[in-house]
Protein backbone atom coordinates (compact mmCIF):
# COMPACT_ATOMS: atom_id res chain seq x y z
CA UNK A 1 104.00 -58.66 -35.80
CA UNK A 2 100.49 -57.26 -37.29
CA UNK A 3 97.79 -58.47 -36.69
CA UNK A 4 95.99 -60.12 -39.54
CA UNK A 5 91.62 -59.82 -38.92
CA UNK A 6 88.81 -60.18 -40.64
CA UNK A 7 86.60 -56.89 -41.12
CA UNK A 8 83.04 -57.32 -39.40
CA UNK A 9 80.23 -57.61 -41.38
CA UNK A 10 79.00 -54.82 -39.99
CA UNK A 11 81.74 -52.48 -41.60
CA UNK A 12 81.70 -54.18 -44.77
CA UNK A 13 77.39 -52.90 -44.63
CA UNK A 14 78.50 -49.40 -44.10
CA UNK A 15 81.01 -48.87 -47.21
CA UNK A 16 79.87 -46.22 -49.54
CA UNK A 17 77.72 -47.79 -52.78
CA UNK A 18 80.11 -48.09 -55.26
CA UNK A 19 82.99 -49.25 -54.06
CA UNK A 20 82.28 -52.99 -53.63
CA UNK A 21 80.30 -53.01 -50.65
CA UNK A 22 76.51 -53.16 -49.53
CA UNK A 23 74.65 -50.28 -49.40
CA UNK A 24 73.72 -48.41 -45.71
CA UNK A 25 71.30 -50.88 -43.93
CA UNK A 26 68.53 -48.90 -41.56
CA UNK A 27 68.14 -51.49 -38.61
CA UNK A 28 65.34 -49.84 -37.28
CA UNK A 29 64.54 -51.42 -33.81
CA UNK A 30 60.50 -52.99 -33.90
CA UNK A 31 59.87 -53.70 -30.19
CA UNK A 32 58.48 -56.66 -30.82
CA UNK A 33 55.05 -55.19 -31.92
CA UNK A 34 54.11 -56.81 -34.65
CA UNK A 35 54.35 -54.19 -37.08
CA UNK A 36 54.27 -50.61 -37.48
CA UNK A 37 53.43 -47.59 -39.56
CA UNK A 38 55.62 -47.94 -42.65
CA UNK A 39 53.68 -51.82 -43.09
CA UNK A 40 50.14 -50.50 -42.91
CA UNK A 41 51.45 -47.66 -45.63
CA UNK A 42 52.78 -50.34 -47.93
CA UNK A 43 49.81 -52.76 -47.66
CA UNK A 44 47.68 -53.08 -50.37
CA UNK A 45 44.60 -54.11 -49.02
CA UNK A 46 44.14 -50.99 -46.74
CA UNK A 47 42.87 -47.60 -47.96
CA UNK A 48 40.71 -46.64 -50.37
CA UNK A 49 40.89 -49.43 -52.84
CA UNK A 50 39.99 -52.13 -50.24
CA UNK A 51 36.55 -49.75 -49.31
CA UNK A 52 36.33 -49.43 -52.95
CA UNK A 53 36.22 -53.43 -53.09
CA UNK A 54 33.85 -53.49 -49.76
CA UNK A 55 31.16 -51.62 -51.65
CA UNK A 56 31.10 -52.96 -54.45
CA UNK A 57 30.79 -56.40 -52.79
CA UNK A 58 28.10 -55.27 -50.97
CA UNK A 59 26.20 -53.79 -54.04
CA UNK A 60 26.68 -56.81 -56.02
CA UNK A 61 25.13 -58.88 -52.97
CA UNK A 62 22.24 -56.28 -53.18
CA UNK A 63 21.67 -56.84 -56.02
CA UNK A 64 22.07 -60.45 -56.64
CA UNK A 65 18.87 -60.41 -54.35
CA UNK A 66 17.20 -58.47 -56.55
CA UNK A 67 18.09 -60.41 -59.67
CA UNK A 68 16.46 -63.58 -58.04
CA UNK A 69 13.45 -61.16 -57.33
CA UNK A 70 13.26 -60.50 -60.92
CA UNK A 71 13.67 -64.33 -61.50
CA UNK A 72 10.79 -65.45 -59.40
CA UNK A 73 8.42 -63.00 -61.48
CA UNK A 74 9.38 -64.25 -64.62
CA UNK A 75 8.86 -67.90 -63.34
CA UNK A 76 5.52 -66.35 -61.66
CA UNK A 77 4.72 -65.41 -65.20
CA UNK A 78 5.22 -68.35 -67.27
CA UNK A 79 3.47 -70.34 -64.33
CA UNK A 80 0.19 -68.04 -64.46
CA UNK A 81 -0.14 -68.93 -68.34
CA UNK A 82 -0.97 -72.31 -67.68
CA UNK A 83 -4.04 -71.55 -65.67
CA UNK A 84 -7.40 -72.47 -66.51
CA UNK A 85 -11.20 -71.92 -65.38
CA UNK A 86 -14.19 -73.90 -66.27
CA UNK A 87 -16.32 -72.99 -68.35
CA UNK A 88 -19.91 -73.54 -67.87
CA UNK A 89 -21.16 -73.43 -71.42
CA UNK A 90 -18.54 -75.77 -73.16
CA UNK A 91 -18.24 -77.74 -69.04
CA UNK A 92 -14.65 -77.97 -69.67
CA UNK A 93 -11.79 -76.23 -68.66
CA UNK A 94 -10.64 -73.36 -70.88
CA UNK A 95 -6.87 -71.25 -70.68
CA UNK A 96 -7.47 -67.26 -69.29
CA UNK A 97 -4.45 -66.56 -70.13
CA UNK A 98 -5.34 -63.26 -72.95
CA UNK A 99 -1.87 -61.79 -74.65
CA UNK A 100 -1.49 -57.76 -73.63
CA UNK A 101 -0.37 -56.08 -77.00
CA UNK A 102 2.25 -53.90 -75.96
CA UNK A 103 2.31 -49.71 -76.63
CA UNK A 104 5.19 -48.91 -78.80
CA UNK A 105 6.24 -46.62 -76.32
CA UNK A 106 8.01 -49.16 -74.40
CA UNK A 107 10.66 -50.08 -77.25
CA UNK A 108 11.25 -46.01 -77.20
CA UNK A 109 12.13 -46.68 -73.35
CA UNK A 110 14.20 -49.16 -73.62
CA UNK A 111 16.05 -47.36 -76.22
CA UNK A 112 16.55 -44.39 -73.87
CA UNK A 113 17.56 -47.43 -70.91
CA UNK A 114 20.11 -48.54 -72.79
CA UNK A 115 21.72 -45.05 -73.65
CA UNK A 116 21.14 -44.04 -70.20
CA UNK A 117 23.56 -47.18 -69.35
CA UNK A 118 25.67 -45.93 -71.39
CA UNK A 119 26.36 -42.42 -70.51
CA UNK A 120 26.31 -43.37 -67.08
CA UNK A 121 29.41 -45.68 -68.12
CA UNK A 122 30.93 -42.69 -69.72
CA UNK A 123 30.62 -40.86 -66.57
CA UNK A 124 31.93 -43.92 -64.64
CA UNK A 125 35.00 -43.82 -66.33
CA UNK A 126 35.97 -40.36 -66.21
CA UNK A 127 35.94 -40.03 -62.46
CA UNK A 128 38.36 -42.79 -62.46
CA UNK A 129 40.48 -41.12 -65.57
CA UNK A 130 44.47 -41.17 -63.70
CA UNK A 131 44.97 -38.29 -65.47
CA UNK A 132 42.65 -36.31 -64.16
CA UNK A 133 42.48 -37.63 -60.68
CA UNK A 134 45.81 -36.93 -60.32
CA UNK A 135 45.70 -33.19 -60.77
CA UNK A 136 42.74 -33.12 -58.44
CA UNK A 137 45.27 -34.91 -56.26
CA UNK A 138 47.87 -32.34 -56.47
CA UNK A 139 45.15 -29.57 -56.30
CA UNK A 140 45.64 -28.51 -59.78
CA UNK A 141 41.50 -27.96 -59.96
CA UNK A 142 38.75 -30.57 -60.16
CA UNK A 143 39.19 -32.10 -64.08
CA UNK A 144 37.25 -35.76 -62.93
CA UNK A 145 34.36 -33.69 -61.37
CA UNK A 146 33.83 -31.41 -64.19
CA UNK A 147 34.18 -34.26 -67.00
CA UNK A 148 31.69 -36.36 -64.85
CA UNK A 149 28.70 -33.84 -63.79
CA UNK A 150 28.00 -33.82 -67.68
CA UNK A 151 27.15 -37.39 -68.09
CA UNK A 152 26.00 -37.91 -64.84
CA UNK A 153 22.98 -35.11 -65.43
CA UNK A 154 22.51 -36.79 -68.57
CA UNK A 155 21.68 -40.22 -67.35
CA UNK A 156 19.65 -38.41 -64.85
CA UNK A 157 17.46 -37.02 -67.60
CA UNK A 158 17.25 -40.54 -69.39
CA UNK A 159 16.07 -42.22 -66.23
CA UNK A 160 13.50 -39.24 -65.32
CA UNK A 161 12.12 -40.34 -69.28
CA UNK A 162 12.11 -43.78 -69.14
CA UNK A 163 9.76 -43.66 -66.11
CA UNK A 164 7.87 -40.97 -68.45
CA UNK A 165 7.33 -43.34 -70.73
CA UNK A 166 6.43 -45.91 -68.66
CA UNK A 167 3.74 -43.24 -67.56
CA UNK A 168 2.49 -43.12 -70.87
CA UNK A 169 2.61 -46.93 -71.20
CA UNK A 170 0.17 -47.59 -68.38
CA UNK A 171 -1.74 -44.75 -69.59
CA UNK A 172 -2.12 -46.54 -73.28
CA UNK A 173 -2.73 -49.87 -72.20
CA UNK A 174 -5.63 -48.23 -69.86
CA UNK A 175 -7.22 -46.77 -72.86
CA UNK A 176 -7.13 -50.57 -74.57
CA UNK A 177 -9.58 -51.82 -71.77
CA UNK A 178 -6.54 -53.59 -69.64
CA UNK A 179 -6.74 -51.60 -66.23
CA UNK A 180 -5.11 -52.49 -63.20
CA UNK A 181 -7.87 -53.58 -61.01
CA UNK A 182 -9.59 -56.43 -60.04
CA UNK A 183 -11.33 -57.19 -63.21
CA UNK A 184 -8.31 -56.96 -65.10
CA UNK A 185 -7.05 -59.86 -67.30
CA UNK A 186 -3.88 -61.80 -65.78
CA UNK A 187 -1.83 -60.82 -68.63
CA UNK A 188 -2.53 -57.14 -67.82
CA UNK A 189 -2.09 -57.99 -63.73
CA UNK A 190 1.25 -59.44 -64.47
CA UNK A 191 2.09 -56.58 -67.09
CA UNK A 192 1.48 -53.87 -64.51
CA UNK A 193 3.02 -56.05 -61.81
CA UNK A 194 6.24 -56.44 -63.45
CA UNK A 195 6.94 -53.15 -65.33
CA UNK A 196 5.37 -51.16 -61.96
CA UNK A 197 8.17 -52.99 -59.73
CA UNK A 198 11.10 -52.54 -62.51
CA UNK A 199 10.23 -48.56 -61.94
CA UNK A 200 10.07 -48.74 -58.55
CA UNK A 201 13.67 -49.93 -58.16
CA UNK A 202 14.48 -47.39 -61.15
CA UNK A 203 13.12 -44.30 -59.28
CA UNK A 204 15.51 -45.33 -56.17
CA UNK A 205 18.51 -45.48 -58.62
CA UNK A 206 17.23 -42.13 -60.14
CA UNK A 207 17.25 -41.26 -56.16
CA UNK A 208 20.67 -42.29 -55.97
CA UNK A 209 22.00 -40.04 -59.21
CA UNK A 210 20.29 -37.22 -57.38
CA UNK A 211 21.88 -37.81 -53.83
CA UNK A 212 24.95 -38.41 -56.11
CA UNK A 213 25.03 -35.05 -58.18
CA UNK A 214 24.85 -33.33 -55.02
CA UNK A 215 27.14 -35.33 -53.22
CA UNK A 216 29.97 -34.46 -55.88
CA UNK A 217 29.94 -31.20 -55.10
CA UNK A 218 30.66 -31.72 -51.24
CA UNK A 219 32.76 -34.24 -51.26
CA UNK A 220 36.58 -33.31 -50.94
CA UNK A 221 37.96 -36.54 -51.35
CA UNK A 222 38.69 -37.93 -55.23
CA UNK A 223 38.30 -41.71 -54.18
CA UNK A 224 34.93 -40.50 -51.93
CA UNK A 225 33.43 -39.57 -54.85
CA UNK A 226 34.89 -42.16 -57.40
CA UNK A 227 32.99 -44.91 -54.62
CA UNK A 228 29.78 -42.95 -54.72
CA UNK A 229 29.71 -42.68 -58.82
CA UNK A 230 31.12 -46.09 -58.86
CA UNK A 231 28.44 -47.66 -56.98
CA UNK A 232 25.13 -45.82 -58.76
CA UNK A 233 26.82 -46.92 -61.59
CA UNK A 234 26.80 -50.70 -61.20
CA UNK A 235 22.99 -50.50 -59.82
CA UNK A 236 22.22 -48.64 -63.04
CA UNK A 237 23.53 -50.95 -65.06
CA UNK A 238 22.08 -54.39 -63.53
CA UNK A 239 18.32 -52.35 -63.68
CA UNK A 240 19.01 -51.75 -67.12
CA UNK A 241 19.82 -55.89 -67.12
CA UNK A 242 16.62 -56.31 -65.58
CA UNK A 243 14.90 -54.44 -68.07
CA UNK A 244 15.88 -56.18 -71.02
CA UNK A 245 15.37 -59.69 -69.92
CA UNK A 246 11.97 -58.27 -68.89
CA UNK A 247 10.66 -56.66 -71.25
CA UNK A 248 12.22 -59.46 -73.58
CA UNK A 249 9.91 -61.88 -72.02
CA UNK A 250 6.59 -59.41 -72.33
CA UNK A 251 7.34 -59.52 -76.08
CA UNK A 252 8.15 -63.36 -76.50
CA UNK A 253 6.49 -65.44 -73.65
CA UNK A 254 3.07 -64.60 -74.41
């Protein structure tokens, strides 16, 4: 008499797709190890987008210091207004606090900030176009790089004529009888003080433009060079920031 039986599961795994059955199953053997290759390939937190997400962390901590910096001036600034000296004449006690007028120049500037934020957005965005990065990928040429040096040599030239300005600025406000030294007025002190710090951490981002136009032109990788764009591009931005609320409070909070 036949016998009647029940196919194994394992057979019915290895029937052809198609014809009722389950595709072919790859038991790979794992030894136990805790994962292997093929896992650190298909997680998403390793490779270029997590060190993409490291740096910008770390350049947003960088520069959430600095935005407290910027903070504590502006506090420094409304603080100093309140002071007072005596007089001897009138033997009471007076305010020293004497308004700066402001050269012209510096609404120019911060015309030429803001544009300078903006191509440097421009040039942000084209080193992470898919399009192009994808050819670069392939090795179909270098599309991102060439669609990014434009931009990136034009925010240069803003920055280099914002600090030009602020040149000029200084210059102007010399000729009106407000020098920095020790006989100078506190409004002038704190004018110098906080427009001569603003450029200081402007010349390190026009630094970093510099180090970054020549660092395109080395760097093989796409996503090496999308980090280093992406990066001076997020410090340019928050020093623009820092401008406005600045330069917002030299007009208005005197």
């Amino acid at each position: 008499m036949p016998s009647i039986f029940t196919p194994l599961p394992a057979e019915v795994d290895r029937k052809a797709p198609g014809t009722g059955g389950k595709p072919p199953v790859d038991r790979r053997p794992t030894g136990g190890g805790g994962g292997g290759g093929d896992d650190d390939r298909r997680n998403p937190r390793r490779g270029p987008r997590e060190l993409l997400n490291k740096i910008r962390a770390s350049v947003f901590c960088v520069l959430a210091c600095d935005m407290v910096f910027f903070v504590v001036l502006v506090i420094l600034f409304y603080a100093r207004q309140a002071g007072t000296h005596l007089d001897p004449a009138l033997m009471r006690q007076i305010g020293d606090w004497k308004p700066v007028l402001l050269p012209p120049i510096l609404f120019l500037n911060t015309a030429t900030l803001l544009l300078s934020s903006l191509t440097m957005e421009v040039a942000r965005r084209h080193i992470f176009r898919e399009i192009d990065v994808l050819e670069e990928w392939l090795g179909l040429g270098r599309p991102a790089l060439r669609r990014t040096l434009p931009w990136l040599g034009a925010t240069l030239a803003l920055g280099l004529l914002f600090l030009a300005g602020q040149l000029i600025a200084w210059k102007q406000l010399t000729v009106q009888g407000f020098a920095f030294d020790r006989w100078s007025t506190p409004a002038s002190y704190f004018f110098y003080l906080v427009t001569g710090l603003h450029a200081a951490h402007l010349f390190l981002g026009v630094l970093a433009l510099g180090f970054c136009l020549v660092a395109l032109h080395r760097l093989r990788r796409v996503e090496v060079r999308q980090i280093a764009v992406d990066a001076t591009a997020w410090y340019w931005h928050a020093m623009g920031l820092a401008w406005l609320v600045l330069f917002a409070v030299l007009v208005l909070g005197q």
